[in-house]
Structures are given as structure tokens and as C-alpha cells.
PDB file of N, CA and C in Angstrom:
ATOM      1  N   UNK A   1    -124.043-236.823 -94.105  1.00  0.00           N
ATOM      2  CA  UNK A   1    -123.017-236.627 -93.105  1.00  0.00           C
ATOM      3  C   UNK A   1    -122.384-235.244 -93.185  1.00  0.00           C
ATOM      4  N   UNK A   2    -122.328-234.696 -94.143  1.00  0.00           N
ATOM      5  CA  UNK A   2    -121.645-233.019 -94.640  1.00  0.00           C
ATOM      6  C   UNK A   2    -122.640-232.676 -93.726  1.00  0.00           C
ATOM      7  N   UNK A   3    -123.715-232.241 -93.803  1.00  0.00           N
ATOM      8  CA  UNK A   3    -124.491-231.608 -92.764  1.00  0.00           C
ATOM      9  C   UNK A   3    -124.668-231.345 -91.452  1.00  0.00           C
ATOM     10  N   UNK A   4    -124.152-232.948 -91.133  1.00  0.00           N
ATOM     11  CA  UNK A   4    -123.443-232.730 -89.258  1.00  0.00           C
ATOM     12  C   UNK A   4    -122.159-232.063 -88.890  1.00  0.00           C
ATOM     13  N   UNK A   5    -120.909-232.269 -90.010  1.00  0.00           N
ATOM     14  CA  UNK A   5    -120.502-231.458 -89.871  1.00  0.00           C
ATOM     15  C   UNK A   5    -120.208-230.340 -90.038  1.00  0.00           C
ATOM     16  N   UNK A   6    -121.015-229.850 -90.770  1.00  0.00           N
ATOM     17  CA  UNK A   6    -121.262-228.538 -90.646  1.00  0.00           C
ATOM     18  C   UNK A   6    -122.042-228.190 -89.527  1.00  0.00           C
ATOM     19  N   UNK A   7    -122.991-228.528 -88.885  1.00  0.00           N
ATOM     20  CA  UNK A   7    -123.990-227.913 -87.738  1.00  0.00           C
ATOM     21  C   UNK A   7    -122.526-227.939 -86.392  1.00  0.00           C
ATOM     22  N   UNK A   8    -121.642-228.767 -86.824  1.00  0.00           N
ATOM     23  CA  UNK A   8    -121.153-228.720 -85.586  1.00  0.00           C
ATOM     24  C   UNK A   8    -120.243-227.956 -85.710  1.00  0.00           C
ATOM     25  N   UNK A   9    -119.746-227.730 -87.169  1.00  0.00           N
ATOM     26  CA  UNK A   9    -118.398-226.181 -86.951  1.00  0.00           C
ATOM     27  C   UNK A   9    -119.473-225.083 -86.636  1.00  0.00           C
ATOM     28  N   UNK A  10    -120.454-224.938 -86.636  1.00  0.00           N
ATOM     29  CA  UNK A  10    -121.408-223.988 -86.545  1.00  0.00           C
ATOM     30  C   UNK A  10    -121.767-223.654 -85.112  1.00  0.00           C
ATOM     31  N   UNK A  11    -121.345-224.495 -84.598  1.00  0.00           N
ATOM     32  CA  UNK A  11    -121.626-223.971 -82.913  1.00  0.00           C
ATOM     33  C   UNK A  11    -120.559-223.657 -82.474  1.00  0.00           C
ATOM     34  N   UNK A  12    -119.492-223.691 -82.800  1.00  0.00           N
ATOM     35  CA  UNK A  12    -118.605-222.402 -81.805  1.00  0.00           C
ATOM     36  C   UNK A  12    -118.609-221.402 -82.020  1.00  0.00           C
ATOM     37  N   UNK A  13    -119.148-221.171 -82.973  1.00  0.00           N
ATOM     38  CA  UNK A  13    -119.943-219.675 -83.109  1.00  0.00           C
ATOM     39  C   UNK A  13    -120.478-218.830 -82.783  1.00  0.00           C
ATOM     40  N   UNK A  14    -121.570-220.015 -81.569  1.00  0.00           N
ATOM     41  CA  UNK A  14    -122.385-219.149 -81.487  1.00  0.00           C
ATOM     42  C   UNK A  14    -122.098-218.658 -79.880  1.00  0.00           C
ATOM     43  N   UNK A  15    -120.599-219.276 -79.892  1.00  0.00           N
ATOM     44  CA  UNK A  15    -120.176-219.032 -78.037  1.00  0.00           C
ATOM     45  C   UNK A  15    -119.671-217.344 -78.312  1.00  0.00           C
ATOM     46  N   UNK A  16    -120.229-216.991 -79.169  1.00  0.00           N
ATOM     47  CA  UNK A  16    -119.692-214.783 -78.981  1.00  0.00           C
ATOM     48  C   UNK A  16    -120.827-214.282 -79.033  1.00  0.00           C
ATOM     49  N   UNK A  17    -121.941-215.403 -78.409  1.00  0.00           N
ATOM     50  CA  UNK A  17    -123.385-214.777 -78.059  1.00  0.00           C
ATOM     51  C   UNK A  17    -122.780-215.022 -76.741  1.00  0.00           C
ATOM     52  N   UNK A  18    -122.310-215.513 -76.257  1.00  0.00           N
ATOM     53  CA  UNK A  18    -122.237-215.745 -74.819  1.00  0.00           C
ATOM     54  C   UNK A  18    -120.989-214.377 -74.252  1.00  0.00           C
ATOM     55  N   UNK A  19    -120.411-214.407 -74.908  1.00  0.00           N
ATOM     56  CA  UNK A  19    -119.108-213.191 -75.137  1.00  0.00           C
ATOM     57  C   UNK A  19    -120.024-211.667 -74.372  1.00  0.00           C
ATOM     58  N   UNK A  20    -120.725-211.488 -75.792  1.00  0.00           N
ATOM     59  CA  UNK A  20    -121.628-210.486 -75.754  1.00  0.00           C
ATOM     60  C   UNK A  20    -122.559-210.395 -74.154  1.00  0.00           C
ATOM     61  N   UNK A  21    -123.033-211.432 -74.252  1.00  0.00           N
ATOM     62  CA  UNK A  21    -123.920-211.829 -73.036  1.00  0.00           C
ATOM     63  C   UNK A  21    -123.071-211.526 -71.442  1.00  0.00           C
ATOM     64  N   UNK A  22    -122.004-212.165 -71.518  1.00  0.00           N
ATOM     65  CA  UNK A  22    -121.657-212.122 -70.060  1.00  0.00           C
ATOM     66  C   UNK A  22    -121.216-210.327 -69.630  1.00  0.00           C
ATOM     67  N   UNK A  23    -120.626-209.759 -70.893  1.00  0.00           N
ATOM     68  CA  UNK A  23    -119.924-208.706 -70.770  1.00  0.00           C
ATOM     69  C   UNK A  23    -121.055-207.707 -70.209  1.00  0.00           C
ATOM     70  N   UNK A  24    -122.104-207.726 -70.156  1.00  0.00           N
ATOM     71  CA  UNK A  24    -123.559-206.814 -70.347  1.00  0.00           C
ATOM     72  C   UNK A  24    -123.918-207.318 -68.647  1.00  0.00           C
ATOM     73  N   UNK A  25    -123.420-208.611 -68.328  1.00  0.00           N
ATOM     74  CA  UNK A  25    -124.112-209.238 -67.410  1.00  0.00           C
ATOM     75  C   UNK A  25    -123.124-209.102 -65.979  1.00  0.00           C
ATOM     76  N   UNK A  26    -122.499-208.282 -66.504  1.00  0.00           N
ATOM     77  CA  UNK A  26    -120.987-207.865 -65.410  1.00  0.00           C
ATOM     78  C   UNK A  26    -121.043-206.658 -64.701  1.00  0.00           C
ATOM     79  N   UNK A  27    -121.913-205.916 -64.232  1.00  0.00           N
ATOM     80  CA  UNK A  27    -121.495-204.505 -64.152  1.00  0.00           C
ATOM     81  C   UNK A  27    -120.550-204.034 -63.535  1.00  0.00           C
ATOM     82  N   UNK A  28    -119.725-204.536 -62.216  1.00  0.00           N
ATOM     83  CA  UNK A  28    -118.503-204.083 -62.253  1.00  0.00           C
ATOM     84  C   UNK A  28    -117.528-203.593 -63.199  1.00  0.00           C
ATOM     85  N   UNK A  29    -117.539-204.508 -64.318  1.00  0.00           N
ATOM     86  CA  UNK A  29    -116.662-204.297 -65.558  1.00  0.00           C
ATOM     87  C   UNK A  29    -116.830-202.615 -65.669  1.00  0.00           C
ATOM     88  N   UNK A  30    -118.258-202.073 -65.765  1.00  0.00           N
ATOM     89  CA  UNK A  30    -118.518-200.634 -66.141  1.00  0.00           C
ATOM     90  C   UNK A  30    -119.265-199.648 -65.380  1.00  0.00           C
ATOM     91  N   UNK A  31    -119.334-200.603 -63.893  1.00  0.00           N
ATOM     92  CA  UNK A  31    -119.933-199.445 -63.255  1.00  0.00           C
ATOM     93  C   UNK A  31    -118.982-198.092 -62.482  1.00  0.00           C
ATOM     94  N   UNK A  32    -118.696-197.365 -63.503  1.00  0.00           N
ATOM     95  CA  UNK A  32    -117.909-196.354 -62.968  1.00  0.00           C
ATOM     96  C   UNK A  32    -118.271-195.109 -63.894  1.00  0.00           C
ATOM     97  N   UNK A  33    -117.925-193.796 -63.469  1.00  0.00           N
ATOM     98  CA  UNK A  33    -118.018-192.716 -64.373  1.00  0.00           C
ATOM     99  C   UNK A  33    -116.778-192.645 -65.131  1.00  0.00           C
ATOM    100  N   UNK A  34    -115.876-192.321 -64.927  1.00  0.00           N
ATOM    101  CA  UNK A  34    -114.593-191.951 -65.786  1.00  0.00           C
ATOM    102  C   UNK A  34    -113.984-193.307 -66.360  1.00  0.00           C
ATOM    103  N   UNK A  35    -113.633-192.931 -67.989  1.00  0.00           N
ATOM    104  CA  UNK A  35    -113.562-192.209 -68.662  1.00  0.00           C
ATOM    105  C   UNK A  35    -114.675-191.211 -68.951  1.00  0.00           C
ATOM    106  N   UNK A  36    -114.800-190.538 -69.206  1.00  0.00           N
ATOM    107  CA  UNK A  36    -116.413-189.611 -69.910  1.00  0.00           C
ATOM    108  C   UNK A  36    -115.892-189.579 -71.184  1.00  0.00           C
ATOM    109  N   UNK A  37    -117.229-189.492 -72.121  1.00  0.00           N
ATOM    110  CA  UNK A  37    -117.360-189.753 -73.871  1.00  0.00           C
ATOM    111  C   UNK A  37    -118.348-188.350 -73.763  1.00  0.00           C
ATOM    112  N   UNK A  38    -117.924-187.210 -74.622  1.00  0.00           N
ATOM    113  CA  UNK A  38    -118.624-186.052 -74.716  1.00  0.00           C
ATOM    114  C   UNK A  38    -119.372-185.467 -73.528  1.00  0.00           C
ATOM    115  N   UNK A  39    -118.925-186.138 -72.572  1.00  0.00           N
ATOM    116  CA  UNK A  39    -119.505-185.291 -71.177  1.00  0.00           C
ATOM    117  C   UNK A  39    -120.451-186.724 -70.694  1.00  0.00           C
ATOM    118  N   UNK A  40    -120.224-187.858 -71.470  1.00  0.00           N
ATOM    119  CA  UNK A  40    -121.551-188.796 -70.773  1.00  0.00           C
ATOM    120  C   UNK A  40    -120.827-189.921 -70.247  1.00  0.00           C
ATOM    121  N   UNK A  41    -120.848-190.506 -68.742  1.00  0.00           N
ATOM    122  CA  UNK A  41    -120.398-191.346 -68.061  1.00  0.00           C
ATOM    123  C   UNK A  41    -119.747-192.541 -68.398  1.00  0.00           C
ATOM    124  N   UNK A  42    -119.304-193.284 -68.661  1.00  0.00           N
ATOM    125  CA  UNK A  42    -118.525-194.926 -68.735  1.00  0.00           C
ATOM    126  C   UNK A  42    -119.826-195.408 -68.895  1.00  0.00           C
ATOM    127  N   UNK A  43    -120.066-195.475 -67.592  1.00  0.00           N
ATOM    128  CA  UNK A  43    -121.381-196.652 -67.442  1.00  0.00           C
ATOM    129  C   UNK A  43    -122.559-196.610 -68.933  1.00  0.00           C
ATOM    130  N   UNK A  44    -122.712-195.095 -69.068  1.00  0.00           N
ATOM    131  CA  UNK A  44    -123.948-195.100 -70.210  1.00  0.00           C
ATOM    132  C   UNK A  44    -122.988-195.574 -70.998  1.00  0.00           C
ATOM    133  N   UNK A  45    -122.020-195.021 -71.778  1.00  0.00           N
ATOM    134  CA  UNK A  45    -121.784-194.789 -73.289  1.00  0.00           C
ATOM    135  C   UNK A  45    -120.569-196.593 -73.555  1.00  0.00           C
ATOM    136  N   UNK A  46    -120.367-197.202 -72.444  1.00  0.00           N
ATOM    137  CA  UNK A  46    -120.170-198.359 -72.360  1.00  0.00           C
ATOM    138  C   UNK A  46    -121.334-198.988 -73.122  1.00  0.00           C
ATOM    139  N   UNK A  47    -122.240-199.679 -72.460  1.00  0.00           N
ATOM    140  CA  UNK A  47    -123.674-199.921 -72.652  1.00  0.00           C
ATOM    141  C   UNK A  47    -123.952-199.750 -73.869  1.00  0.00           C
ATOM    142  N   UNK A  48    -123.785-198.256 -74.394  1.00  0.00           N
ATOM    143  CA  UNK A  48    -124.205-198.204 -76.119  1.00  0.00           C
ATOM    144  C   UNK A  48    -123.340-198.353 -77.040  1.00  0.00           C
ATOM    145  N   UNK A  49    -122.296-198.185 -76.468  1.00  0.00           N
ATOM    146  CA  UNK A  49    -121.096-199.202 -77.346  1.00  0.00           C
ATOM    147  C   UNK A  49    -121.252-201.098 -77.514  1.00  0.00           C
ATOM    148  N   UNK A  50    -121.719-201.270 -76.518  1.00  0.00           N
ATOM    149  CA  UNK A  50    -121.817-202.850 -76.921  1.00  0.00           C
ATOM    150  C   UNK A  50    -123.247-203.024 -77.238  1.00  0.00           C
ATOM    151  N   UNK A  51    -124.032-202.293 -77.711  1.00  0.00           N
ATOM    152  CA  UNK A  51    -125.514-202.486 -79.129  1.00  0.00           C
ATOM    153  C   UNK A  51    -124.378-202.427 -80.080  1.00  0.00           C
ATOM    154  N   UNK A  52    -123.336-201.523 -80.564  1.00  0.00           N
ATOM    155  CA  UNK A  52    -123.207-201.773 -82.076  1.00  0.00           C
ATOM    156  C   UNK A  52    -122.319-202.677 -81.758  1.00  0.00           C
ATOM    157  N   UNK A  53    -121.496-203.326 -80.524  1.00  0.00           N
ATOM    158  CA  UNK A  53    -120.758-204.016 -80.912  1.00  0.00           C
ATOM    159  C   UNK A  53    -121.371-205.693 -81.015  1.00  0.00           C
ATOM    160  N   UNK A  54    -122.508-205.807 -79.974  1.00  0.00           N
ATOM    161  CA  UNK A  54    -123.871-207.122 -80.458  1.00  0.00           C
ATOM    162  C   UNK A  54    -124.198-207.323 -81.476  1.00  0.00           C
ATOM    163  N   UNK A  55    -124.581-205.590 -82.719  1.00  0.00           N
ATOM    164  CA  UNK A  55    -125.089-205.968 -83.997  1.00  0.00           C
ATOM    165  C   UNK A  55    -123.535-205.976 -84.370  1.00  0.00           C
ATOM    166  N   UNK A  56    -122.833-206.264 -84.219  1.00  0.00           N
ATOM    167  CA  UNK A  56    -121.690-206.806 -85.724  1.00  0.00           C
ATOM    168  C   UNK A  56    -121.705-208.091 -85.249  1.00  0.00           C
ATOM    169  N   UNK A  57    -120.874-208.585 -83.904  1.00  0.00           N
ATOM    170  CA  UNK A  57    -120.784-209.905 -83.313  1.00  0.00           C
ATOM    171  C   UNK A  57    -122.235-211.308 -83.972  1.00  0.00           C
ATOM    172  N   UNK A  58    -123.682-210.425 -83.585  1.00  0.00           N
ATOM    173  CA  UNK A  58    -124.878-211.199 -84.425  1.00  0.00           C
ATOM    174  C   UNK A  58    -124.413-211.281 -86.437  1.00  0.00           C
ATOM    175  N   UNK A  59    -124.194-210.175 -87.180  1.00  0.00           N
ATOM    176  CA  UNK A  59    -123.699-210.035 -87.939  1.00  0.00           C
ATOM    177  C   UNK A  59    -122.648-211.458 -88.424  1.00  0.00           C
ATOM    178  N   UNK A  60    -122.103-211.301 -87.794  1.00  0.00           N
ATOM    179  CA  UNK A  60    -120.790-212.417 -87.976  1.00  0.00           C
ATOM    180  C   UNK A  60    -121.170-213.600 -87.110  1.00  0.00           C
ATOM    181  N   UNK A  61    -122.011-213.627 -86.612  1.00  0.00           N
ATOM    182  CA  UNK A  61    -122.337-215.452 -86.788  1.00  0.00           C
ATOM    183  C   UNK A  61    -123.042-215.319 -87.592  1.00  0.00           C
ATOM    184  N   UNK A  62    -124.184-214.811 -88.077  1.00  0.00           N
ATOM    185  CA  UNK A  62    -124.861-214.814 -88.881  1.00  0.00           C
ATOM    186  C   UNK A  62    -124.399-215.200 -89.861  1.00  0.00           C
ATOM    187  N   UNK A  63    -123.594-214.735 -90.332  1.00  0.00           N
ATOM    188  CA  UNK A  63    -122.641-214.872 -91.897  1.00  0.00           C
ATOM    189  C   UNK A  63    -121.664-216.247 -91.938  1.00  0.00           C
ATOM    190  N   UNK A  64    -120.650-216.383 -90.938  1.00  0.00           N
ATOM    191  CA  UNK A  64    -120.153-217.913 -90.684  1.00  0.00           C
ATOM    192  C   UNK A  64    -121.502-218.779 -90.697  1.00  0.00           C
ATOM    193  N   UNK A  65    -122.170-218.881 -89.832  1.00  0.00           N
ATOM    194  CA  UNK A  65    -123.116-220.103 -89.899  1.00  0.00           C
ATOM    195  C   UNK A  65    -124.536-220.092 -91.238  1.00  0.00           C
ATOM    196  N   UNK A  66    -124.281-219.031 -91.807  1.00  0.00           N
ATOM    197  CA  UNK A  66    -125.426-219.398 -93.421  1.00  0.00           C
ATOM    198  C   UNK A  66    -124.819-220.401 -94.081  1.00  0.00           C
ATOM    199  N   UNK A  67    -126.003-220.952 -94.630  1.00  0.00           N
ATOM    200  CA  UNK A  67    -125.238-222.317 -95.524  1.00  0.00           C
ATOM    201  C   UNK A  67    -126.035-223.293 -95.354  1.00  0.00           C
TER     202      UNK A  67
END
């Protein structure tokens, strides 16, 4: 029985895949130029801000749900 509950604190976890997911799946949110990051548009440097912010978010379920 420890095991079910654990699988089941283990799935709200994994709803900041969905976090990650919708934010990417929005482009209004970032389709614009300004702010600019070193001369490069919103839209790009948005975008490559949320790769490192996917690998920590994967990171940290990763780490809550081992076990």
C-alpha cells in the first residue's frame, strides 16, 4: 500500500510538465519583439529561456518523484 501512495503524491508533479508545455504552446504570450536581450528579439530569447527553464522544471520532478 506505501507504494500507491507514493505513485499518487507523484503525480502532481508531473502537472509542471504541463506548466512548461502550455507556456511554449501560447505564442501570444511572446510573440512580440521588445524587450530585446543583447540586440535579440522577445520572441527568440523567450523560447531559449524556457530550454533551461524545462531542464530544471524536468530536473525537479525528476528528483521529487525518484524513489
Amino acid at each position: 500500500m506505501k507504494g500507491a501512495k507514493n505513485k499518487d503524491k507523484a503525480s502532481w508533479w508531473y502537472l509542471l510538465f504541463l506548466v512548461q508545455f502550455l507556456v511554449i504552446l501560447w505564442p501570444p504570450l511572446y510573440n512580440k519583439i521588445d524587450p530585446t536581450l543583447f540586440g535579440m528579439p522577445f520572441f527568440y530569447w523567450f523560447q531559449l529561456l524556457w530550454v533551461l527553464v524545462s531542464a530544471v522544471i524536468t530536473a525537479v520532478v525528476y528528483w521529487a518523484t525518484e524513489g
